[in-house]
Protein backbone atom coordinates (compact mmCIF):
# COMPACT_ATOMS: atom_id res chain seq x y z
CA UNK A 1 -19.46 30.85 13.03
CA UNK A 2 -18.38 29.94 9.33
CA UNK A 3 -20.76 29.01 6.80
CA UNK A 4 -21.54 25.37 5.44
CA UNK A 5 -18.59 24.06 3.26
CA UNK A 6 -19.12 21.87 0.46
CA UNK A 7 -16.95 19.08 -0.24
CA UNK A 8 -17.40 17.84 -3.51
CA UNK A 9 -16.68 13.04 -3.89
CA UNK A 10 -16.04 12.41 -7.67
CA UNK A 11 -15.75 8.63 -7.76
CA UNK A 12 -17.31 7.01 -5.31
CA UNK A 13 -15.28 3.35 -5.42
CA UNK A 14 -13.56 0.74 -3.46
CA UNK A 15 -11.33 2.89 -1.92
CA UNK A 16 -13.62 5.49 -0.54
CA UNK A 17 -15.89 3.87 2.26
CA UNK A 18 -13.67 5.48 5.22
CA UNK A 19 -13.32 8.55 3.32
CA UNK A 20 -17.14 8.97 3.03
CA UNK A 21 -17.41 7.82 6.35
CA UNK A 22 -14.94 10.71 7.94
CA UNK A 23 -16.60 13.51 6.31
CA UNK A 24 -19.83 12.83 7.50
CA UNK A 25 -18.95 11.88 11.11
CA UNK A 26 -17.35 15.21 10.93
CA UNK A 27 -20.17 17.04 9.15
CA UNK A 28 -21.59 18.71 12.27
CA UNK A 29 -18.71 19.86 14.06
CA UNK A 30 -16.79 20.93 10.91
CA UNK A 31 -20.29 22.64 9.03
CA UNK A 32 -19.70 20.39 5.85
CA UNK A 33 -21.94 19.46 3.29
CA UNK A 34 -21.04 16.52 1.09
CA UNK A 35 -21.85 15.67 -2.34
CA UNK A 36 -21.00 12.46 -3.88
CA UNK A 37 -21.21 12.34 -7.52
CA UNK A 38 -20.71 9.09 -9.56
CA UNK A 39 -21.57 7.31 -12.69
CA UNK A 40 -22.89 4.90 -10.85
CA UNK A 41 -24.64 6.13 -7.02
CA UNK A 42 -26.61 2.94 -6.35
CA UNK A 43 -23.34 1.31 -5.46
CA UNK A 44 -23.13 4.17 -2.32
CA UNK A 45 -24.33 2.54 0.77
CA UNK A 46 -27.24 3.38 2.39
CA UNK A 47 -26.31 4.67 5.18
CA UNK A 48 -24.01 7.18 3.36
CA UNK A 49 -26.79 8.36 0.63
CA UNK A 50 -29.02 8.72 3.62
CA UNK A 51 -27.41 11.03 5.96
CA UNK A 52 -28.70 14.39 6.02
CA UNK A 53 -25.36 16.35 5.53
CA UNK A 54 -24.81 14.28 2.61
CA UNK A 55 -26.72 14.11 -1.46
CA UNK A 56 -25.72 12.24 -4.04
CA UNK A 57 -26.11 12.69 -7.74
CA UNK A 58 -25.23 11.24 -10.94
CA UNK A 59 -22.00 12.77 -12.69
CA UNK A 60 -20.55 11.72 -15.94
CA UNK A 61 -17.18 13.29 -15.71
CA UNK A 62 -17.17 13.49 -19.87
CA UNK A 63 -20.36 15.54 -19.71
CA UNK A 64 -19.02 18.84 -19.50
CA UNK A 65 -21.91 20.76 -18.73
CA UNK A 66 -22.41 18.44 -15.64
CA UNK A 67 -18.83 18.36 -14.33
CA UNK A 68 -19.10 22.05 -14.41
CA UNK A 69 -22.47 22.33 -12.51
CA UNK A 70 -21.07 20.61 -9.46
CA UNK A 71 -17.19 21.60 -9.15
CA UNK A 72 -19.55 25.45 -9.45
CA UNK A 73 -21.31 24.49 -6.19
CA UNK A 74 -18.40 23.16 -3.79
CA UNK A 75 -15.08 24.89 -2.13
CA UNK A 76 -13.20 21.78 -2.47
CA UNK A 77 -13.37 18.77 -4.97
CA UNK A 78 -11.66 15.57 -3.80
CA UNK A 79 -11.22 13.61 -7.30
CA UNK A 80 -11.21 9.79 -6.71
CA UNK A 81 -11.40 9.53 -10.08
CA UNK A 82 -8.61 7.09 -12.24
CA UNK A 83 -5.82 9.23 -12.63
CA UNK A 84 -5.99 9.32 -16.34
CA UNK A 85 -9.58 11.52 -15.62
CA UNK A 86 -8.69 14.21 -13.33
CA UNK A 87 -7.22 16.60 -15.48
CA UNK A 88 -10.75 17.66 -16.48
CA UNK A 89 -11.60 18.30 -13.07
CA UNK A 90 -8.34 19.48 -12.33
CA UNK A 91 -8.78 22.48 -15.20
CA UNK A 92 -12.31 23.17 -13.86
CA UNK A 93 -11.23 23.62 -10.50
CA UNK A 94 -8.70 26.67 -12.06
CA UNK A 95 -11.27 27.96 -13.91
CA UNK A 96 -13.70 27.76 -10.57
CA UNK A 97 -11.44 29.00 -7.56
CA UNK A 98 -11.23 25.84 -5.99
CA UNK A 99 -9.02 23.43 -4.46
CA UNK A 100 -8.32 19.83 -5.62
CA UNK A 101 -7.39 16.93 -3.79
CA UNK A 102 -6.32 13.65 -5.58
CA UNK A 103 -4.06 10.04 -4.07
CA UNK A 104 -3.05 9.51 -8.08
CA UNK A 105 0.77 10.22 -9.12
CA UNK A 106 0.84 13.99 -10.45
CA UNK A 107 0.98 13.51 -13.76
CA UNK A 108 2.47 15.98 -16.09
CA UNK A 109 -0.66 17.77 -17.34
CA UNK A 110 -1.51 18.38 -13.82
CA UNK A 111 2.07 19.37 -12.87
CA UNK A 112 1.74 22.07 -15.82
CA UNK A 113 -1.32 23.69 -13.65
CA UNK A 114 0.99 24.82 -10.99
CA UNK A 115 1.40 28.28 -12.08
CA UNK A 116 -2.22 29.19 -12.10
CA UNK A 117 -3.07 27.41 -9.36
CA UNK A 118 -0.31 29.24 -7.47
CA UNK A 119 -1.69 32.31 -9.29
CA UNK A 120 -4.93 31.98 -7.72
CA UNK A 121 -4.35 31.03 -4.15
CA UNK A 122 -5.47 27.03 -4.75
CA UNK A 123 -4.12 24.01 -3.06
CA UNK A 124 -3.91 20.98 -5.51
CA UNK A 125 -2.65 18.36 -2.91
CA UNK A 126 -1.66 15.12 -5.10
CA UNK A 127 -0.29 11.33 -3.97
CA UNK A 128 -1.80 11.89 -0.68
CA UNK A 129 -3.29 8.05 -0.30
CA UNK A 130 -1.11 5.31 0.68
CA UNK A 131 1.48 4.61 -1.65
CA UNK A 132 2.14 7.18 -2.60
CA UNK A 133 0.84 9.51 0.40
CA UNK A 134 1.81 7.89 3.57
CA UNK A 135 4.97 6.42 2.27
CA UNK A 136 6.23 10.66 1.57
CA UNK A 137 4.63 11.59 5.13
CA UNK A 138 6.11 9.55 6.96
CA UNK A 139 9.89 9.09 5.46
CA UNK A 140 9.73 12.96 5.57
CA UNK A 141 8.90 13.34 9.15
CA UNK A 142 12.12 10.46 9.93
CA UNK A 143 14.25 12.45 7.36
CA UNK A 144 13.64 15.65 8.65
CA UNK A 145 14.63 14.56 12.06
CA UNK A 146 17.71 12.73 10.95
CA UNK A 147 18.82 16.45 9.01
CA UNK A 148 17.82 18.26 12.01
CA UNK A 149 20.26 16.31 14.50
CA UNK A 150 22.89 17.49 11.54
CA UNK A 151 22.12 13.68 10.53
CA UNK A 152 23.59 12.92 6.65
CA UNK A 153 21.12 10.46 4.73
CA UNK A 154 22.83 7.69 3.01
CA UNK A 155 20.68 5.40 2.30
CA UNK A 156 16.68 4.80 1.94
CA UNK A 157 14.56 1.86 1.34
CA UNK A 158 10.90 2.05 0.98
CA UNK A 159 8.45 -1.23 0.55
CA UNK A 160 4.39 -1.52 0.28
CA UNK A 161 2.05 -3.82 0.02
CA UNK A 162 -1.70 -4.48 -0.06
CA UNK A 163 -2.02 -8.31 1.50
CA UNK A 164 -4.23 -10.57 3.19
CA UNK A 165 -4.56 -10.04 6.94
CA UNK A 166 -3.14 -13.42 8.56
CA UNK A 167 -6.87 -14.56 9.36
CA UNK A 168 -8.05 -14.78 6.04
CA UNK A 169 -4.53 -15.98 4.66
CA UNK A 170 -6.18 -19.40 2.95
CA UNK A 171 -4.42 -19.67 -0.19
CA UNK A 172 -1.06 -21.23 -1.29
CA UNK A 173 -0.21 -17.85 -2.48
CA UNK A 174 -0.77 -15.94 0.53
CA UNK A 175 -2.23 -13.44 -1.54
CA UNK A 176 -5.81 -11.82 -2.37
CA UNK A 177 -6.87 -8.87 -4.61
CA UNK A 178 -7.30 -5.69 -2.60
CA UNK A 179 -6.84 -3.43 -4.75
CA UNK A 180 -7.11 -2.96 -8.68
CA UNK A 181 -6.15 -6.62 -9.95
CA UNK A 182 -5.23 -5.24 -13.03
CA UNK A 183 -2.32 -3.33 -11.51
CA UNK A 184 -1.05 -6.57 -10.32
CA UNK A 185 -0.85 -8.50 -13.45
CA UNK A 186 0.81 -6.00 -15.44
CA UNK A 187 3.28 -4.52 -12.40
CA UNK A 188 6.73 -4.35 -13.76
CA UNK A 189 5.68 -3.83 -17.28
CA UNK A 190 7.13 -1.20 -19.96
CA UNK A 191 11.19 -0.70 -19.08
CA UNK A 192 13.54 -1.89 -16.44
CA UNK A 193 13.33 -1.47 -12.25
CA UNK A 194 16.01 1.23 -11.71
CA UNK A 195 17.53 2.00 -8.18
CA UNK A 196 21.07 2.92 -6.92
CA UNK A 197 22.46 0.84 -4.90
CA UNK A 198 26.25 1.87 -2.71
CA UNK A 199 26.29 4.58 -5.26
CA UNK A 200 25.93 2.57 -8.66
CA UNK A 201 22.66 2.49 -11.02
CA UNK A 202 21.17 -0.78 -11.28
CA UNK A 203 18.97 -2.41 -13.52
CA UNK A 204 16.54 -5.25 -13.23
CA UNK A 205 15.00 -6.09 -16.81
CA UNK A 206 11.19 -7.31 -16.30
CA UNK A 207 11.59 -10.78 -17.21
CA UNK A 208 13.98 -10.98 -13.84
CA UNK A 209 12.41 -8.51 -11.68
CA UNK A 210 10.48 -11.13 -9.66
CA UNK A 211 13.64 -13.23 -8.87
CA UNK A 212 15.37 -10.83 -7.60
CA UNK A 213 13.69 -9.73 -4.10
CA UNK A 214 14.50 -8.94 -0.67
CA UNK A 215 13.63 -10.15 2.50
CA UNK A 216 12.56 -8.80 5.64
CA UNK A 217 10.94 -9.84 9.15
CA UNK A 218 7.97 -7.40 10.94
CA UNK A 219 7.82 -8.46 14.34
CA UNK A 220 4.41 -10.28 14.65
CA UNK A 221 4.04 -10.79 11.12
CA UNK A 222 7.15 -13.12 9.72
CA UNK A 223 8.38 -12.91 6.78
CA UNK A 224 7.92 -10.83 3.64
CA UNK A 225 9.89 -9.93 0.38
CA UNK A 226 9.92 -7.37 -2.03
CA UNK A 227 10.31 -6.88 -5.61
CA UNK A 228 11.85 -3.38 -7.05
CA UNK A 229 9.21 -0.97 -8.33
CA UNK A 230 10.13 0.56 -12.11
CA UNK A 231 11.46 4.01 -10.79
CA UNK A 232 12.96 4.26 -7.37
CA UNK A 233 14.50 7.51 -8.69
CA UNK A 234 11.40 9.86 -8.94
CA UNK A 235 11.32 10.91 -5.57
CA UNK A 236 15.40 11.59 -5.25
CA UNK A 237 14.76 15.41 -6.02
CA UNK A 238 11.71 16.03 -3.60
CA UNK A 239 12.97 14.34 -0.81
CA UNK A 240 15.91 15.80 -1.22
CA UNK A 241 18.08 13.18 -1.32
CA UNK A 242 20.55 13.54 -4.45
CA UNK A 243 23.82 12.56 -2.15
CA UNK A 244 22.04 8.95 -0.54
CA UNK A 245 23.98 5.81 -1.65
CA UNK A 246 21.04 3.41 -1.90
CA UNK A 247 17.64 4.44 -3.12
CA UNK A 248 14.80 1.67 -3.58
CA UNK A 249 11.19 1.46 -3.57
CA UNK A 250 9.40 -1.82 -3.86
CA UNK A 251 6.46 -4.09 -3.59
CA UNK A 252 5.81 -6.23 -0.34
CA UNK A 253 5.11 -9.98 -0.64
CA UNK A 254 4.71 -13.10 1.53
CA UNK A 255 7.80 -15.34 0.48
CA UNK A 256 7.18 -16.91 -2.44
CA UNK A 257 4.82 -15.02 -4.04
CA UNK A 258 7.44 -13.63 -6.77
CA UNK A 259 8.66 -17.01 -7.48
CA UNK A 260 5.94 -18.48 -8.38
CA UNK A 261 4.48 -15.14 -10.01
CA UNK A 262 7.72 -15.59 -12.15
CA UNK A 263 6.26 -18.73 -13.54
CA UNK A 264 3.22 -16.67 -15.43
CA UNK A 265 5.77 -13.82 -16.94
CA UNK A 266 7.97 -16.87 -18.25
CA UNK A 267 5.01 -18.40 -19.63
CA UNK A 268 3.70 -14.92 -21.17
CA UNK A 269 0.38 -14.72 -19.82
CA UNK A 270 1.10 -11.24 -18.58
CA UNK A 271 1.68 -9.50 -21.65
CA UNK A 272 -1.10 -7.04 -22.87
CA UNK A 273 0.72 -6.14 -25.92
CA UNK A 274 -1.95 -8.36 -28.22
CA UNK A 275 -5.25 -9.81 -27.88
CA UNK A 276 -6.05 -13.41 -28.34
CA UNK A 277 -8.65 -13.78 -31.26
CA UNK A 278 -10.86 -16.62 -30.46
CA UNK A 279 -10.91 -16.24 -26.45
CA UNK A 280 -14.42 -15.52 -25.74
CA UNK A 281 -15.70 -19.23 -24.64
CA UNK A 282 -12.20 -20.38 -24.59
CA UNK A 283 -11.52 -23.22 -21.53
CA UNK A 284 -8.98 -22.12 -18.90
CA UNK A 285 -7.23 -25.07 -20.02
CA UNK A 286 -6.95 -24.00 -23.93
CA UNK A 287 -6.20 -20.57 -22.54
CA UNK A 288 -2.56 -22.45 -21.00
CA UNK A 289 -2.22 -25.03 -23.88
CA UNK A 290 -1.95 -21.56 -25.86
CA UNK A 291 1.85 -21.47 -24.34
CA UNK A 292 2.94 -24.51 -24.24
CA UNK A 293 4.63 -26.35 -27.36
CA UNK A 294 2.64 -29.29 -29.26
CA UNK A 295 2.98 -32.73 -28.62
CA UNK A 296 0.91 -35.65 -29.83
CA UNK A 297 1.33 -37.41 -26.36
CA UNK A 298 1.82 -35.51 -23.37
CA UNK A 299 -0.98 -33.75 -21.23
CA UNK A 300 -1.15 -29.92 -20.66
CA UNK A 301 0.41 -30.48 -17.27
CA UNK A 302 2.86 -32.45 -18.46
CA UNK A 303 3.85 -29.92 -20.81
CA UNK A 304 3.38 -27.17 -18.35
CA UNK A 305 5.66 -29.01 -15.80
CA UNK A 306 8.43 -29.89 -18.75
CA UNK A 307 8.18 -26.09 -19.29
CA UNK A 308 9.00 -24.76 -16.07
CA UNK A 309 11.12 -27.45 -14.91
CA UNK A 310 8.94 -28.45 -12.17
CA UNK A 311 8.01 -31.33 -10.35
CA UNK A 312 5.03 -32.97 -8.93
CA UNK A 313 5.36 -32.69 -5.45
CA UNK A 314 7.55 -28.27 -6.16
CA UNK A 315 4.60 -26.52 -3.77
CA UNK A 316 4.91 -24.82 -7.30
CA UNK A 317 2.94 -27.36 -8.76
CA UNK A 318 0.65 -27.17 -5.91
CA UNK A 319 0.13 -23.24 -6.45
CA UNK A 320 -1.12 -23.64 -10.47
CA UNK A 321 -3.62 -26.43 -9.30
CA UNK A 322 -4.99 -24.43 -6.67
CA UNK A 323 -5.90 -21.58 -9.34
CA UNK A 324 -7.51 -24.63 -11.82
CA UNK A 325 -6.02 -23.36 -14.91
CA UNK A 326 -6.44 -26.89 -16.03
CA UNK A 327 -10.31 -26.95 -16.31
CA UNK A 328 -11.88 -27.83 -18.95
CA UNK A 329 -15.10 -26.49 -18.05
CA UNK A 330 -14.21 -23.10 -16.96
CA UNK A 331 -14.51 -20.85 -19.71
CA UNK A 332 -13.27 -17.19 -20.61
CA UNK A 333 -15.70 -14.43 -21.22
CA UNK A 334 -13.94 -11.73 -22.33
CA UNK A 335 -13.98 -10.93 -26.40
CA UNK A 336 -10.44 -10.56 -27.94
CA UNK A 337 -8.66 -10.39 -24.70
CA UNK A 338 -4.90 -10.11 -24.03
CA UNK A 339 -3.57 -12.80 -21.83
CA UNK A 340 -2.85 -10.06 -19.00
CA UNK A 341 -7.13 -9.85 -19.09
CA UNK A 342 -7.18 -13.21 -19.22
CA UNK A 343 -5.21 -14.54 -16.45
CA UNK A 344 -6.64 -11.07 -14.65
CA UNK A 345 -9.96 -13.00 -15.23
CA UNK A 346 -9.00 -16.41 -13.96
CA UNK A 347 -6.99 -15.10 -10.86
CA UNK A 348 -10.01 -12.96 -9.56
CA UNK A 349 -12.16 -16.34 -9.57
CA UNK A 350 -9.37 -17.49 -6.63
CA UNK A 351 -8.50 -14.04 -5.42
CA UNK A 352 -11.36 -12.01 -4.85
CA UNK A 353 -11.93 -10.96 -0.99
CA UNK A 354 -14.92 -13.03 0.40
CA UNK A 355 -17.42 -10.75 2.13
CA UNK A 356 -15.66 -11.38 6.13
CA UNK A 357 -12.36 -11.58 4.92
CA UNK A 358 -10.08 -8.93 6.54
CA UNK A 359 -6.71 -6.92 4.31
CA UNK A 360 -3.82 -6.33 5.74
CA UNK A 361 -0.87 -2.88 4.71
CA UNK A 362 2.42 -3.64 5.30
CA UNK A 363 4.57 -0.86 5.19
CA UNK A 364 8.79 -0.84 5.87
CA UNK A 365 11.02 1.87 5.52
CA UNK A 366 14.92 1.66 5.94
CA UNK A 367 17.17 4.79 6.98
CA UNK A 368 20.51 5.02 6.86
CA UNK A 369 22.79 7.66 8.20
CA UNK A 370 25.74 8.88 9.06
CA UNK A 371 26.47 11.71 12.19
CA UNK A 372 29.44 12.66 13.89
CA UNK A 373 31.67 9.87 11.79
CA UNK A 374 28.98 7.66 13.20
CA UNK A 375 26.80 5.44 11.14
CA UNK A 376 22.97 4.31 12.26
CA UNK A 377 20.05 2.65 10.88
CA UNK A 378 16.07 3.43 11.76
CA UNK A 379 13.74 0.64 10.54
CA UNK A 380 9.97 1.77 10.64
CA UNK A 381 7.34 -0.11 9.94
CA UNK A 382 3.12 0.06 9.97
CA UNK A 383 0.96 -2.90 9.96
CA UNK A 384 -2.95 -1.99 9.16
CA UNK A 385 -5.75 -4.95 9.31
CA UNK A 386 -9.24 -4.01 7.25
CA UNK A 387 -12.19 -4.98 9.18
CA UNK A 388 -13.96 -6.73 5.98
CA UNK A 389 -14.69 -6.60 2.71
CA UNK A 390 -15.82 -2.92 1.80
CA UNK A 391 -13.78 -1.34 5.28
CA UNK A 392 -10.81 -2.79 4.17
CA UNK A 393 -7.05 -1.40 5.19
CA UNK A 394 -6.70 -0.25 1.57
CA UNK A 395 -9.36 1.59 1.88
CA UNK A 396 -8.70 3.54 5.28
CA UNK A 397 -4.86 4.10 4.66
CA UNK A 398 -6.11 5.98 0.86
CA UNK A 399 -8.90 7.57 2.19
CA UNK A 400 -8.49 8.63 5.61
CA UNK A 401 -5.38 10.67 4.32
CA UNK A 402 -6.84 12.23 1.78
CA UNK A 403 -9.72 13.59 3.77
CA UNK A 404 -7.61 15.39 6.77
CA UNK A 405 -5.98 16.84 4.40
CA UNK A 406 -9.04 17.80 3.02
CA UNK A 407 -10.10 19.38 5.86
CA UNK A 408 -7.37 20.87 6.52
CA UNK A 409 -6.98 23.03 3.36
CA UNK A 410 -10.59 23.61 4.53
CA UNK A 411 -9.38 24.96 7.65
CA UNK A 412 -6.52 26.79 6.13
CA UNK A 413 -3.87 24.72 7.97
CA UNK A 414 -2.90 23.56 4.87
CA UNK A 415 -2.36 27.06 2.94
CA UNK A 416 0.69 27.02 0.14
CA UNK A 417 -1.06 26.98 -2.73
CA UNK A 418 -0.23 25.13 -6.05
CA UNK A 419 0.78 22.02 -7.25
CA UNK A 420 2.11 19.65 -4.61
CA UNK A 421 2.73 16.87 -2.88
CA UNK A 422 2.98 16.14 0.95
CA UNK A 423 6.45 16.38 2.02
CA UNK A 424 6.43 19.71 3.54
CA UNK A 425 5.96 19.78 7.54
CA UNK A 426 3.03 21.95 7.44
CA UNK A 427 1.31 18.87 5.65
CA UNK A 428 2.80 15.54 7.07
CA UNK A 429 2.95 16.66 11.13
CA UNK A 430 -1.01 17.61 11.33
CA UNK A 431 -2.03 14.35 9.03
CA UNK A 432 0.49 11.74 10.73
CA UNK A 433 -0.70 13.23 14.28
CA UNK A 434 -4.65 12.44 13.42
CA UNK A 435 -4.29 9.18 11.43
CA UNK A 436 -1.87 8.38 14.44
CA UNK A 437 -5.57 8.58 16.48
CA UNK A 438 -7.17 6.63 13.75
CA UNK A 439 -4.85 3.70 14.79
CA UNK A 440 -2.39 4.24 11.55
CA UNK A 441 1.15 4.29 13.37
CA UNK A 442 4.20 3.62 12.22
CA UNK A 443 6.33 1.85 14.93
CA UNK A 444 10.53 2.52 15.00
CA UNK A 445 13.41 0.52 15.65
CA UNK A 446 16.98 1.58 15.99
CA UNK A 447 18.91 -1.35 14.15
CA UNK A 448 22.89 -1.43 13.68
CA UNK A 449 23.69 0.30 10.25
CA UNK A 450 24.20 -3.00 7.80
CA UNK A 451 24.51 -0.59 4.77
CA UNK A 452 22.39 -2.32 2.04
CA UNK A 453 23.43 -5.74 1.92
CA UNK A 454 25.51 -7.86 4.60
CA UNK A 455 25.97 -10.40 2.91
CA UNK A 456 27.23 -8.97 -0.31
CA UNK A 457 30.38 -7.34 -0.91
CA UNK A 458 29.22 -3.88 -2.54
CA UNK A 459 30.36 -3.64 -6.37
């Protein structure tokens, strides 16, 4: 019979309602005792606060005394802290003896902890929520079944994104906020998309990234596109594909999106390289006239559709009026703001999820390969619907993985210690099999090979 083990929540936000939830459905079988600490714990639910495996406290992550306190009295810490924050946990848990899990990128601080953590016998499982977490899990599992048939990769594609499930789809944009909005407005930002493509870098500069996309048809679903994501490249060493021909990793869309996204970046409003001085009780409409050249005559929209070469009947048109960036009533409440926290601002008045509206995950993977002078495609794809507002798909397909996992370090199924993310089998099979039960399934398709493009010669 093993003791009670302590799992220790830092961060208790919008992606961590399933992830609370799994731990304390399993709290009884699996002994655990959960603490949730947060800046803010009247935002917990309830339910959660009230459970009896479960206590919550306040926990100022820049109060070292604090942090220290309550990493001391858990065997595993599961930061869902920003990223930019967890390399104070992240050294605590070294100095403490205990493991770390995290969904953020491993950032180079972190990455430097490997040795100790190695040292001392300590799992610190990183990029193990949805993008990145799935996305490694499960192109690993098809890769390693591709090498293991004495398969050769040559190319792979990888696309995410966090949409609005078809129900709630009641915008011209086909589009709601399900995740950090900020992350949206600035995506793309600071240096060009870079991907290989038939064996030649390529380059998409920001101020084209959005008209450049792909398209692609999930059966159920329709249509979607993608944009390229900055660095398709990071991942070339770890998955172990140096030799593939195409590598990209993107952003899924419903068609049209990027287009009319486009409109904004040619317009400006998504720079956050300056603030705007006077914007606090500035009208939406000022906010726009702010881009737009003078004229004695015209109207804002006039100018606006001059600017973009647009008419008024382009569903373009239609897509800006639907946001009403022309009121003159509506008015900005954020002190020298850049225009990215501006139009941030005035998007999440049309954007927000309302409290029964359902998210949707799209995820689409492409494999490419060559055996026995033969080559062959895989298409995979995985379609997850939230159920509402706070149990929404974003939140299951982050948390859910990083809790198995959890467990499983717990359990010792998950035992190479240091620095890491989940690509190795001993990780991916035992996760994809249980979120597999938790309805998270990728489905496969064998497709003819169409290398990356039919309908381009490659060059």
């Amino acid at each position: 019979m093993h003791m009670l083990r302590k799992i220790l929540v830092v961060g208790a936000g919008k992606s961590t309602s399933y992830l609370l939830d799994y731990f304390l459905e399993k709290s009884a079988s699996e002994k655990l005792r959960l603490t949730i600490g947060d800046l803010n714990p009247e935002g917990i639910p309830e339910k959660v606060k009230n459970h009896p495996s479960c206590k919550v406290i306040q926990l100022d992550i820049f109060n070292d005394d604090e942090r220290i306190h309550a990493i001391s009295d858990c065997d595993i810490v599961v930061s869902m802290l920003p990223a930019r924050f967890h390399i104070k946990v992240a050294e605590d848990c070294i100095a403490q003896n205990k493991h770390l899990v995290t969904a953020s990128y491993i950032s180079d601080e972190i990455k430097a902890l490997d040795t100790k953590a190695r040292e001392k016998g300590l799992v610190f499982m990183n990029e193990i929520g949805l993008d990145p977490g799935i996305d490694h899990m499960s192109a690993m599992q098809i890769i390693d079944r591709i090498r293991a048939k004495g398969g050769k990769m040559l190319l792979f594609e990888s696309f995410t994104g966090g949409l609005v499930a078809p129900e709630s789809d009641n915008n011209l944009w086909n589009y709601k906020f399900t995740w950090n909005p900020r992350n949206v407005v600035v995506a793309g930002q600071g240096g060009a998309a870079k991907f290989i493509q038939e064996g030649t870098y390529k380059y998409i500069p920001y101020h084209k990234l959005f008209r450049r996309t792909e398209f692609f048809d999930i059966e159920g679903f329709g249509r979607f596109e993608g944009y390229a994501n900055r660095d398709s490249l990071n991942y070339r060493e770890a998955y172990g594909l140096q030799n593939a021909l195409t590598l990209y990793r993107g952003t899924m869309r419903r068609v049209g999106f990027s287009k009319a996204w486009n409109m904004f970046v040619q317009l400006g409003m998504t720079d956050d390289s300056y603030s705007i001085d006077n914007s606090e009780g500035m009208s939406y409409r000022e906010f726009v006239n702010l881009f737009l050249p003078y004229s004695p005559t015209d109207t804002v929209e006039l100018k606006m559709r001059h600017y973009l070469k647009i008419d008024q009947d382009d569903i373009m048109w239609d897509k800006l009026v639907e946001l009403d960036i022309f009121n003159r009533k509506k008015t900005i409440a954020l002190k020298q703001a850049t225009p990215a926290q501006i139009l941030q601002a005035i998007l999440e008045d049309s954007w927000t999820l309302a409290e029964d509206d359902k998210d949707m995950i799209v995820m689409y993977h492409k494999f490419g390969y060559e055996i026995e002078g033969e080559k062959k495609q895989i298409d995979a794809n995985m379609v997850v619907i939230g159920e509402n507002r706070t149990h929404t798909a974003m939140a299951k397909t982050v948390g859910l993985p990083v809790a198995i996992a959890t467990l499983l370090i717990l359990n010792q199924k998950i035992a190479t210690p240091g620095v890491q993310i989940p690509i190795k089998k001993e990780v991916y099979e035992p996760i994809l099999e249980e979120l597999k039960n938790l309805g998270i399934q990728f489905k496969e398709y064998d497709v003819p090979y169409l290398g990356y493009n039919p309908d381009s010669v490659a060059s």
